[in-house]
N, C-alpha and C. Protein backbone atom coordinates (compact mmCIF):
# COMPACT_ATOMS: atom_id res chain seq x y z
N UNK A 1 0.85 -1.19 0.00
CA UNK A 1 0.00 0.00 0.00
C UNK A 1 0.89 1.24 0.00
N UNK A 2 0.68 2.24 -0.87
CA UNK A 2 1.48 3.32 -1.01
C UNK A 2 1.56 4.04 0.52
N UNK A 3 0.40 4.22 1.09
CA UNK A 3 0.50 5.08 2.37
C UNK A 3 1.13 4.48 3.58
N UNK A 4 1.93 3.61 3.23
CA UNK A 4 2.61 2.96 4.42
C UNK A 4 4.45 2.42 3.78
N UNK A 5 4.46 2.47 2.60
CA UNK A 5 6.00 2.03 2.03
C UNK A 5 7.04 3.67 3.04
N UNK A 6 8.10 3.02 3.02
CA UNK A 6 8.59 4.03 4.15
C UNK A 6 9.23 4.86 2.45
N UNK A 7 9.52 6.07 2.82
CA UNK A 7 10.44 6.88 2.07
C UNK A 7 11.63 6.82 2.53
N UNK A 8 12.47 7.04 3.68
CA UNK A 8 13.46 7.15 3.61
C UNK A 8 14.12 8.88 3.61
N UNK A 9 12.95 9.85 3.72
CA UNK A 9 13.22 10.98 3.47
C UNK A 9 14.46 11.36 4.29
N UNK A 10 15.55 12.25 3.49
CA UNK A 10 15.99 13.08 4.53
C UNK A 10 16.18 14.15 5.17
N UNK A 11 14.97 14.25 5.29
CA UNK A 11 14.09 15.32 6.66
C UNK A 11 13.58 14.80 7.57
N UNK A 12 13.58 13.56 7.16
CA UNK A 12 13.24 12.48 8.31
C UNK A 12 13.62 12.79 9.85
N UNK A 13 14.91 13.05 10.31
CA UNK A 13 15.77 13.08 11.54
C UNK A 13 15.67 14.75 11.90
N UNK A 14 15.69 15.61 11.01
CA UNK A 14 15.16 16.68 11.27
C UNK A 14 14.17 17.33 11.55
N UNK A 15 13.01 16.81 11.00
CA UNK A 15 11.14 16.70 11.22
C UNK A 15 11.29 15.86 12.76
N UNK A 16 11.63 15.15 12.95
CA UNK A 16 11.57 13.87 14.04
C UNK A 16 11.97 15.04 15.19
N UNK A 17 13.18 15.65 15.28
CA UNK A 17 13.84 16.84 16.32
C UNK A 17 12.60 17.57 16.38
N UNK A 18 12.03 18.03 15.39
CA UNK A 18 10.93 19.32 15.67
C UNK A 18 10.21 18.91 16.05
N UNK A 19 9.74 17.62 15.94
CA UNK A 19 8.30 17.45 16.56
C UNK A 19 8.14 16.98 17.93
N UNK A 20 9.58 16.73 18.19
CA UNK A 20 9.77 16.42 19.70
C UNK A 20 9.64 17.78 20.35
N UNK A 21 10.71 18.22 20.15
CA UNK A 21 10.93 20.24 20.40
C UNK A 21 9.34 20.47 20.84
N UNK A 22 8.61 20.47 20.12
CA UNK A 22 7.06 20.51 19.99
C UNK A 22 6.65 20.24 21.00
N UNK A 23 6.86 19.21 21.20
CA UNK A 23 6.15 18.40 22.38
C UNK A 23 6.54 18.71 23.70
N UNK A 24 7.73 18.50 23.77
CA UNK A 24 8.53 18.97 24.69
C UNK A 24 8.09 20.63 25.15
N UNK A 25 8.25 21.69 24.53
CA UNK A 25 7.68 23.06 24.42
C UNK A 25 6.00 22.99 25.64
N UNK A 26 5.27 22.04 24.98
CA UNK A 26 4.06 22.31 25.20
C UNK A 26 4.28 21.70 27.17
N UNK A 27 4.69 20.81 27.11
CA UNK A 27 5.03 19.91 28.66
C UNK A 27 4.97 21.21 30.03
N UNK A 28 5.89 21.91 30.20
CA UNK A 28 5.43 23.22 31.37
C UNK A 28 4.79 23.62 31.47
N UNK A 29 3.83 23.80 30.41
CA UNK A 29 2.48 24.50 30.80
C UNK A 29 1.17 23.67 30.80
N UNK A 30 1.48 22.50 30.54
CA UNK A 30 -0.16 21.68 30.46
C UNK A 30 -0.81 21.39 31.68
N UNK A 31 -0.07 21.36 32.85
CA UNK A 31 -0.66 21.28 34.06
C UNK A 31 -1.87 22.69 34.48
N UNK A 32 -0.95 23.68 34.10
CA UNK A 32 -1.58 25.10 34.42
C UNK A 32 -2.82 25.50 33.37
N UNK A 33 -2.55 24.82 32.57
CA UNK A 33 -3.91 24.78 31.56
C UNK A 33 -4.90 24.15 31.66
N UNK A 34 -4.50 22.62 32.34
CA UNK A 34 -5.75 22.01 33.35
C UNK A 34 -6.54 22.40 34.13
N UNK A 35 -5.83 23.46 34.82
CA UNK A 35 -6.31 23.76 35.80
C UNK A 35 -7.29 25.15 35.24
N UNK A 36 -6.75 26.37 34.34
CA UNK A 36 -7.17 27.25 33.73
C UNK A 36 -8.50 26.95 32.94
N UNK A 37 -7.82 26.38 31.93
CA UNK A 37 -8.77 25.84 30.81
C UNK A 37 -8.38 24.17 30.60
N UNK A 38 -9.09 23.47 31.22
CA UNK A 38 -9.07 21.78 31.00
C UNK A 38 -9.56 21.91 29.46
N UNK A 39 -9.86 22.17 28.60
CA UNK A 39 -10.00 21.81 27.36
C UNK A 39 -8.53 22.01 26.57
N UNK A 40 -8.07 22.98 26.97
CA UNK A 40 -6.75 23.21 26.06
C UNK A 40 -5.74 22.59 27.00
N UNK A 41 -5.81 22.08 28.11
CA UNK A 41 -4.38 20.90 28.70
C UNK A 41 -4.83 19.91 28.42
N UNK A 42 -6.13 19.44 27.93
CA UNK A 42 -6.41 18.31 27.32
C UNK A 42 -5.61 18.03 25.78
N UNK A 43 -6.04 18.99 25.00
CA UNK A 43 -5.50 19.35 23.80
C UNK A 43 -4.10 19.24 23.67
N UNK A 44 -3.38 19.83 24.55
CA UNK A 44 -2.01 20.00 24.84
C UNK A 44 -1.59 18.44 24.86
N UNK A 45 -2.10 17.86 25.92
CA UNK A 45 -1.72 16.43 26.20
C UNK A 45 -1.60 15.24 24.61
N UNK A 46 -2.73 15.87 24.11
CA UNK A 46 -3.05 15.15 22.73
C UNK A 46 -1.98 15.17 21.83
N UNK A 47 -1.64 16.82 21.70
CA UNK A 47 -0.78 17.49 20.74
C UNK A 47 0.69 16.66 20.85
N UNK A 48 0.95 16.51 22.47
CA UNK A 48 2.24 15.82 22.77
C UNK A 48 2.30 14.15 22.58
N UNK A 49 1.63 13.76 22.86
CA UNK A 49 1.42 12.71 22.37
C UNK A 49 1.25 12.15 20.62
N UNK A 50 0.76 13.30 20.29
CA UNK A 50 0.82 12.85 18.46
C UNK A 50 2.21 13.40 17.93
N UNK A 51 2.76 14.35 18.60
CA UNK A 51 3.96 14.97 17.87
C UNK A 51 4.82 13.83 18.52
N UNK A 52 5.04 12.81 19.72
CA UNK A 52 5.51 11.74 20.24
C UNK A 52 5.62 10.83 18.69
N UNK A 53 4.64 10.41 18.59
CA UNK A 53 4.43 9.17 17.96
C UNK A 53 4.68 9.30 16.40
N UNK A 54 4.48 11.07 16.33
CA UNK A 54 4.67 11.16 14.58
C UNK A 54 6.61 11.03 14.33
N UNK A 55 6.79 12.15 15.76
CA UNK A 55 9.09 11.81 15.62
C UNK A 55 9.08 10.30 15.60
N UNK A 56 8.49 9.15 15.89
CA UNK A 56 8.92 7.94 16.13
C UNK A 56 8.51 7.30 14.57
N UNK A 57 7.50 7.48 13.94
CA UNK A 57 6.89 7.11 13.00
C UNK A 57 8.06 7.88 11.78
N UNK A 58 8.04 8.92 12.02
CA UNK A 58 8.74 9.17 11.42
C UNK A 58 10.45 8.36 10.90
N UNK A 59 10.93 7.85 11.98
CA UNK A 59 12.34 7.56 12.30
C UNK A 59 12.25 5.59 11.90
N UNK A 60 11.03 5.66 12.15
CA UNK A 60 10.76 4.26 11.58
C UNK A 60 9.98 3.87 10.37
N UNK A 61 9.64 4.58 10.08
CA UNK A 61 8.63 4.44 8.76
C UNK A 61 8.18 5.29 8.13
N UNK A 62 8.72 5.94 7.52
CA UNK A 62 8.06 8.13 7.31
C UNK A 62 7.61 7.75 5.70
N UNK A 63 6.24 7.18 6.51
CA UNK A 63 5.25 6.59 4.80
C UNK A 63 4.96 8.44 4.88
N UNK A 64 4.19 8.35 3.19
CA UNK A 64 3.29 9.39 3.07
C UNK A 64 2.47 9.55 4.25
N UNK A 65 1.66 9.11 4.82
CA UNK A 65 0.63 8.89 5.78
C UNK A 65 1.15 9.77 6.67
N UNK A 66 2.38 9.31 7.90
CA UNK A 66 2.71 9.88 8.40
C UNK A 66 3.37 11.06 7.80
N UNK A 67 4.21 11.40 6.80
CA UNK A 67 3.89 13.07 6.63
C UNK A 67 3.03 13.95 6.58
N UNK A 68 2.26 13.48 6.19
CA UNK A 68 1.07 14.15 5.99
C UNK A 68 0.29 14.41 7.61
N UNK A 69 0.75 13.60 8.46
CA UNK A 69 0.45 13.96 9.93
C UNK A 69 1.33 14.58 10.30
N UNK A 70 2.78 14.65 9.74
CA UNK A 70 3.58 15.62 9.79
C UNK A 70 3.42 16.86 10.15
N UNK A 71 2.49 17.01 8.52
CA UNK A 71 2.06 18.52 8.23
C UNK A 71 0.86 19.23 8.89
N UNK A 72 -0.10 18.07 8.70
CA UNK A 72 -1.38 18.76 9.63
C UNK A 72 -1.55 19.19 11.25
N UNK A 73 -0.60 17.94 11.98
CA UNK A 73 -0.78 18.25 13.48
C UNK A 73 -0.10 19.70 13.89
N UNK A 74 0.58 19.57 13.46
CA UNK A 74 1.60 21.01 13.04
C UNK A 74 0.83 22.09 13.43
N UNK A 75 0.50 22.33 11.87
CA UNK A 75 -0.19 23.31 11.52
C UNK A 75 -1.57 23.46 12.11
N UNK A 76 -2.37 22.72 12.50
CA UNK A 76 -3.23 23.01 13.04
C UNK A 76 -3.09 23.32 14.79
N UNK A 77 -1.78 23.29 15.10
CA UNK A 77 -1.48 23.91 16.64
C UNK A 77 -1.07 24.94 16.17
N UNK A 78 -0.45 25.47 15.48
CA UNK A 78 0.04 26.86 15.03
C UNK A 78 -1.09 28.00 14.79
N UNK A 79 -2.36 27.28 13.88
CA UNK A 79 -3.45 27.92 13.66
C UNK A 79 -4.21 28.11 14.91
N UNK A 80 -3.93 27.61 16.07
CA UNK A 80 -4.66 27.16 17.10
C UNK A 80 -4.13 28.75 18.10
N UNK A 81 -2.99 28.77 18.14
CA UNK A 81 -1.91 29.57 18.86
C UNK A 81 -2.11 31.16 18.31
N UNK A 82 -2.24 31.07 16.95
CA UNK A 82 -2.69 32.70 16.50
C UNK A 82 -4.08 33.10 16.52
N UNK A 83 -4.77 31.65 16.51
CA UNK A 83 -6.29 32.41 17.31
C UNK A 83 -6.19 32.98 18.36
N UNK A 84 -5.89 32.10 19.47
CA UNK A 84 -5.61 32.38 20.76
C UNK A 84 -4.62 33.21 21.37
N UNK A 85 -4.06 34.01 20.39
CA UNK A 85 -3.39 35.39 20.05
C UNK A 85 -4.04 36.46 19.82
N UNK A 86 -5.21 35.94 18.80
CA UNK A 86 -5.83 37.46 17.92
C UNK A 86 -7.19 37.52 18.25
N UNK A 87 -8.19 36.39 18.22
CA UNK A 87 -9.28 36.49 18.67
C UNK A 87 -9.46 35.99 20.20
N UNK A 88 -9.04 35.29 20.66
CA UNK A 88 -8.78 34.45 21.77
C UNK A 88 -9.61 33.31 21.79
N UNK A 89 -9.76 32.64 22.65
CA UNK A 89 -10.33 31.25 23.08
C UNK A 89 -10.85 31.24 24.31
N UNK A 90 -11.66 31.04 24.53
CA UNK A 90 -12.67 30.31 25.87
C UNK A 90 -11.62 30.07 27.17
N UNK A 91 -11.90 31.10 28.24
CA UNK A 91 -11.21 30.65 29.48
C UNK A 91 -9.51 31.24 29.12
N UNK A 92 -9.14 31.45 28.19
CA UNK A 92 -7.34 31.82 27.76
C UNK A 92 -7.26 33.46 27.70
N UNK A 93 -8.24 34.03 27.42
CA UNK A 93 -8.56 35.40 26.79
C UNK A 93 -7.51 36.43 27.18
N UNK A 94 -6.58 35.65 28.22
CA UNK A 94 -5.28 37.11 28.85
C UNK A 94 -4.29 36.70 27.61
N UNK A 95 -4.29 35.70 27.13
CA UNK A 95 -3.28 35.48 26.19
C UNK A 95 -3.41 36.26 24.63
N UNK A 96 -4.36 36.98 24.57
CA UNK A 96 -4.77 38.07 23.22
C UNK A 96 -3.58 38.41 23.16
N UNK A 97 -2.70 38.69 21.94
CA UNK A 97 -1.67 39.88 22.20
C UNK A 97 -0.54 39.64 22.32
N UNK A 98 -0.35 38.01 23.33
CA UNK A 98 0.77 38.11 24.02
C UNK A 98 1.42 37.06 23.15
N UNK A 99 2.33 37.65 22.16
CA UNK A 99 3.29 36.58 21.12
C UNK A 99 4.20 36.51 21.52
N UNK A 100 4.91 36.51 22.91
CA UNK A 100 6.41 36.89 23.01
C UNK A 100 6.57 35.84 24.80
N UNK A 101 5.65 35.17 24.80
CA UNK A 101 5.38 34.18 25.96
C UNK A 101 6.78 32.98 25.46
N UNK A 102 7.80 32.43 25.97
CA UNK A 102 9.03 31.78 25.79
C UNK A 102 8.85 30.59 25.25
N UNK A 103 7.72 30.05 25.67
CA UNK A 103 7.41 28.51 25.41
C UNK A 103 6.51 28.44 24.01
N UNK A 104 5.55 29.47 24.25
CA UNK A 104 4.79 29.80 22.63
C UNK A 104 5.89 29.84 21.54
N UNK A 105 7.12 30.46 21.49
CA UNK A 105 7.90 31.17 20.66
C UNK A 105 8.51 29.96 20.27
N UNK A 106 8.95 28.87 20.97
CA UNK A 106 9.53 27.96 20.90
C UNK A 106 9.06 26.75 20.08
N UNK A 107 7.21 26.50 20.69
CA UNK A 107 6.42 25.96 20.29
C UNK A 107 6.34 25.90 18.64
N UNK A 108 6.30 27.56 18.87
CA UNK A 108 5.59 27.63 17.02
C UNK A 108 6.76 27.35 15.88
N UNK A 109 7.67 27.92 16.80
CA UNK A 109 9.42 28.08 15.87
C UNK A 109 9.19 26.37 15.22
N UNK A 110 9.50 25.73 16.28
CA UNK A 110 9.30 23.92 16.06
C UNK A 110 8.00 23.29 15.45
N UNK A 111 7.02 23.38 15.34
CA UNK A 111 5.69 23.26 14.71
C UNK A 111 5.99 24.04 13.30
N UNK A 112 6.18 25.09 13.12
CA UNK A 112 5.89 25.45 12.11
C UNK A 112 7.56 25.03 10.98
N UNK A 113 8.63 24.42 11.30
CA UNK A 113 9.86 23.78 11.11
C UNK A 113 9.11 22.79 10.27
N UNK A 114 8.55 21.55 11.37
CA UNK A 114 7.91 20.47 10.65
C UNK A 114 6.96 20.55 9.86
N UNK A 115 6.21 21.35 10.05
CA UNK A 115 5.55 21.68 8.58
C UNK A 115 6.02 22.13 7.36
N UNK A 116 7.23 22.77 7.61
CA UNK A 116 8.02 23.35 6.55
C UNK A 116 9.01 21.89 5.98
N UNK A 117 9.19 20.94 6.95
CA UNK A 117 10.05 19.81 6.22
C UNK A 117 9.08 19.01 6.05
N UNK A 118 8.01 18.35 6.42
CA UNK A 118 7.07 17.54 6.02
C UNK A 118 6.74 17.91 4.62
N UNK A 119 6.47 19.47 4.12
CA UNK A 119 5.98 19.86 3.36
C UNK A 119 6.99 19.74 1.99
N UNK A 120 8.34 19.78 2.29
CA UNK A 120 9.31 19.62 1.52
C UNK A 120 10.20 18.99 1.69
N UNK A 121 9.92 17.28 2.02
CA UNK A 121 10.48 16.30 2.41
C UNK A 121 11.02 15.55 1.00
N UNK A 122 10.97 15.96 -0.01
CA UNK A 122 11.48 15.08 -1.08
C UNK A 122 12.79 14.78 -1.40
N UNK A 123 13.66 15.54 -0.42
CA UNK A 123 15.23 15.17 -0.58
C UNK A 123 15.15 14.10 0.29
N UNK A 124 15.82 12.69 -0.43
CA UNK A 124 15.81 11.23 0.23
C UNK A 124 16.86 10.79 0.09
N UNK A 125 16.88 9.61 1.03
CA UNK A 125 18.80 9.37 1.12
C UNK A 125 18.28 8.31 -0.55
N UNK A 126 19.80 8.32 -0.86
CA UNK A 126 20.07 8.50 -2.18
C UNK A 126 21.38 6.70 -2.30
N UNK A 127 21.24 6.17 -2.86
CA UNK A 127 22.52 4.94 -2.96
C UNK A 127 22.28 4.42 -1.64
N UNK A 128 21.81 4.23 -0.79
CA UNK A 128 21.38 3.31 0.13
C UNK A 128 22.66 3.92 1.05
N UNK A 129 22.53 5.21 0.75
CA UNK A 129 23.96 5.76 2.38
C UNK A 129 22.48 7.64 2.44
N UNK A 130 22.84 7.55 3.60
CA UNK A 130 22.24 8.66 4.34
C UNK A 130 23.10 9.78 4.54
N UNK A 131 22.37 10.94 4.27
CA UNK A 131 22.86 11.88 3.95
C UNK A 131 23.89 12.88 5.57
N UNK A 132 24.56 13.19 5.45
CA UNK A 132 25.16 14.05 6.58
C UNK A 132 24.50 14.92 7.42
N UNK A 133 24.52 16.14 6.44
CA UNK A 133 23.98 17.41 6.80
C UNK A 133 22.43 17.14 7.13
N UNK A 134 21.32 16.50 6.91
CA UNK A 134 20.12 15.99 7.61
C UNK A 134 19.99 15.38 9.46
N UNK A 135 21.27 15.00 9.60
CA UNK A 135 21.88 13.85 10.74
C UNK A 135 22.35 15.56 11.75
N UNK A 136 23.38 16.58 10.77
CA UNK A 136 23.78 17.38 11.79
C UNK A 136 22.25 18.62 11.68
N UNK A 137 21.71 18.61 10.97
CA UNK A 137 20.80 19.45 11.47
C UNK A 137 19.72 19.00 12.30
N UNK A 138 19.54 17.59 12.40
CA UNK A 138 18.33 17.12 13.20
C UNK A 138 19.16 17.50 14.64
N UNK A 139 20.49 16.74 14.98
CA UNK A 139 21.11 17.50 16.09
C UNK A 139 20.62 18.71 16.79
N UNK A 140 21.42 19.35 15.78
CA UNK A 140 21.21 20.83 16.09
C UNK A 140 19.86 21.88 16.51
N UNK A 141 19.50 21.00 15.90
CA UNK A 141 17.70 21.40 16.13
C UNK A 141 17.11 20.27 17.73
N UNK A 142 17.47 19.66 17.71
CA UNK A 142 17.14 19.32 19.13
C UNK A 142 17.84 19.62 20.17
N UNK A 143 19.16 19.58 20.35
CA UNK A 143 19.72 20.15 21.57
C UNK A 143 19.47 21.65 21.68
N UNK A 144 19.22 22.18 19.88
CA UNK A 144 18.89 23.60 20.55
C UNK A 144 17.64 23.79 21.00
N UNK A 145 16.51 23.01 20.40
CA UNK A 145 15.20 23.31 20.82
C UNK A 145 15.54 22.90 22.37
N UNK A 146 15.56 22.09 22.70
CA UNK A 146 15.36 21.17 24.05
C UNK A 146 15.98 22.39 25.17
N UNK A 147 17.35 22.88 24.49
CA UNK A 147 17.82 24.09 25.36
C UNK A 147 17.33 25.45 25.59
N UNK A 148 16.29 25.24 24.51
CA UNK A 148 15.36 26.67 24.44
C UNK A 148 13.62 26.43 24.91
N UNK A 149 13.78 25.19 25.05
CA UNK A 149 12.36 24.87 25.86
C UNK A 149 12.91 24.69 27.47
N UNK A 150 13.93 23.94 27.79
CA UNK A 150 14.11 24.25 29.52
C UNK A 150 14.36 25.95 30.00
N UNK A 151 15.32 26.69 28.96
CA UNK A 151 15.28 27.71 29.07
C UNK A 151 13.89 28.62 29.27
N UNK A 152 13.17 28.30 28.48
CA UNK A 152 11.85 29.25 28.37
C UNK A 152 10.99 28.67 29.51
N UNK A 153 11.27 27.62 30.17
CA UNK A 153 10.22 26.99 30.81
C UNK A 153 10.59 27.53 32.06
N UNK A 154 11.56 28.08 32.91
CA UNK A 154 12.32 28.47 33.71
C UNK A 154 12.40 29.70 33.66
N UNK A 155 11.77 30.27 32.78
CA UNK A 155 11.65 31.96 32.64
C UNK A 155 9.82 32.00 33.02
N UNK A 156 9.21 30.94 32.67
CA UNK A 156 7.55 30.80 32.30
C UNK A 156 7.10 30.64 33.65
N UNK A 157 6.04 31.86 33.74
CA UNK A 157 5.76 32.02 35.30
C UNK A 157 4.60 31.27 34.99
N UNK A 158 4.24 31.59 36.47
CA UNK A 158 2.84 30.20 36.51
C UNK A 158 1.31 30.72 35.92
N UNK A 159 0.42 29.97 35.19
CA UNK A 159 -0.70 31.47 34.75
C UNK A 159 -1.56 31.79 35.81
N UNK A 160 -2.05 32.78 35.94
CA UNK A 160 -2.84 32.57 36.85
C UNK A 160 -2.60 33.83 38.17
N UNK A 161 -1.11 34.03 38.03
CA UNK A 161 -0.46 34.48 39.47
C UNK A 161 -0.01 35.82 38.56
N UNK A 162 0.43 36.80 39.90
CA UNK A 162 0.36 38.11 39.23
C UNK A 162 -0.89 38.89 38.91
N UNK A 163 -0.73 40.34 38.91
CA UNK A 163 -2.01 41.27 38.76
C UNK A 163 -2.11 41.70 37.27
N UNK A 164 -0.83 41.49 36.72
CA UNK A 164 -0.71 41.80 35.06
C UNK A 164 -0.49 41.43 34.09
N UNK A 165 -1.18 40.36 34.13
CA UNK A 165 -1.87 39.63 32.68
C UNK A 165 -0.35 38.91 33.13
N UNK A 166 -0.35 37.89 31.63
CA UNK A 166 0.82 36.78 31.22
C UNK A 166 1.60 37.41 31.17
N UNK A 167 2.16 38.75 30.59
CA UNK A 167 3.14 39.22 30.30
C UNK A 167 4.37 39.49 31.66
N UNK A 168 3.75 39.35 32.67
CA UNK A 168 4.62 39.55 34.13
C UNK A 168 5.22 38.39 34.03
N UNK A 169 6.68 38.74 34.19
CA UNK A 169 7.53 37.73 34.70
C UNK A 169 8.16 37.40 33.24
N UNK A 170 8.23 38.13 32.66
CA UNK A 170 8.65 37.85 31.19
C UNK A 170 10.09 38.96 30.93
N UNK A 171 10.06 40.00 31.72
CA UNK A 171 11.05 41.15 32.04
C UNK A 171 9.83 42.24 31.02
N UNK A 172 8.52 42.07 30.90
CA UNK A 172 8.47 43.22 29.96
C UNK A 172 7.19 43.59 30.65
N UNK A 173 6.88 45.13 29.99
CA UNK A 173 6.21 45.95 30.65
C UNK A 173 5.14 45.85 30.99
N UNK A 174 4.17 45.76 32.53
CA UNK A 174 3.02 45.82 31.93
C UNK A 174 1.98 46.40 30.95
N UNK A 175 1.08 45.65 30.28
CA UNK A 175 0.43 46.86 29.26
C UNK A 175 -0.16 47.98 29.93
N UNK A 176 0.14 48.76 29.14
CA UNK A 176 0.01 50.17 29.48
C UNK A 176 -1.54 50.65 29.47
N UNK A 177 -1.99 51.46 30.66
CA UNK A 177 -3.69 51.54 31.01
C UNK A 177 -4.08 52.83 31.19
N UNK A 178 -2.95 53.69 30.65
CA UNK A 178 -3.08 54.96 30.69
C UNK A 178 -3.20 55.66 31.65
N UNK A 179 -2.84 55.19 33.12
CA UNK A 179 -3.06 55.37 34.30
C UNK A 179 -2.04 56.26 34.46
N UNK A 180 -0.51 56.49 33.71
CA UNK A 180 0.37 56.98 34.15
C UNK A 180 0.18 58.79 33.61
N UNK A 181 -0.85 58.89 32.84
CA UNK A 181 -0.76 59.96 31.61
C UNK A 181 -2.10 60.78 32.52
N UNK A 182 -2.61 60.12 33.38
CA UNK A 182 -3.69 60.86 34.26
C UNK A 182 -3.38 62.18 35.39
């Protein structure tokens, strides 16, 4: 069956890094989202779990099928993240605005990666030898994600706490209420 013959892509090991990154990203905050909004730490939980199983699928079998879950789980957390940016979402609504949250930045950087190699996965190892530069960028992309998700997670205050919105505890200003111009 075509939707299951493996490709062999090599974006394979690089898609596989991002979608961990991904997963990993989302992990600090799903507790606090349970508690906030149980629909979106539910979601969260899901998200990590499919971006789990797609890096593994990937590394073992990266049929069409699974790219194509590649591309969609992806992208549809990314689409998920600029709602809940611009219009907001049910129970999240302090998060309007706020694009500059450590773990979001990280999140989307890595989500929107694998969509970009899922989407242009047609460079494949080639003579039955695997390519280099696929091997050092999947690296590179995980120790840096992984170092930029403990990093951000360790900057990421708890939601909930504080008088000024998400943005406290981030080093940046509260939004401004015109209180000072009175």
């Amino acid at each position: 069956m075509w939707a299951t013959r493996p490709e062999r892509s090599g974006a394979r090991l690089p898609a596989a890094s991002a979608a961990l990154v991904g997963a990993a990203a989302h992990v600090p905050v799903t507790e606090d989202h349970l508690r906030q909004a149980p629909y979106i730490g539910v979601l969260f939980i899901g998200l990590e779990l499919a971006l789990v199983v797609i890096a593994v699928l990937l590394l073992a079998r990266d049929s069409a099928l699974v790219w194509t879950a590649a591309a969609v789980v992806p992208a549809l957390a990314v689409v998920s993240y600029v709602v809940s940016r611009t219009i907001g979402l049910p129970q999240i609504g302090d998060d309007v605005g706020n694009w500059t949250e450590p773990l979001g930045v990280v999140s989307v950087v890595s989500e929107t990666a694998l969509v970009v190699l899922a989407l242009g996965h047609r460079s494949r190892v080639t003579g039955g030898r695997a390519r280099l530069a696929p091997a050092v960028v999947a690296t590179v992309m995980l120790v840096g994600g992984m170092g930029a998700t403990a990093r951000a997670a360790s900057a990421e205050p708890h939601m909930g706490t504080g008088s000024g919105g998400s943005m406290q505890g981030y080093g940046l200003p509260a939004p401004h209420d015109g209180s000072a111009l009175r």
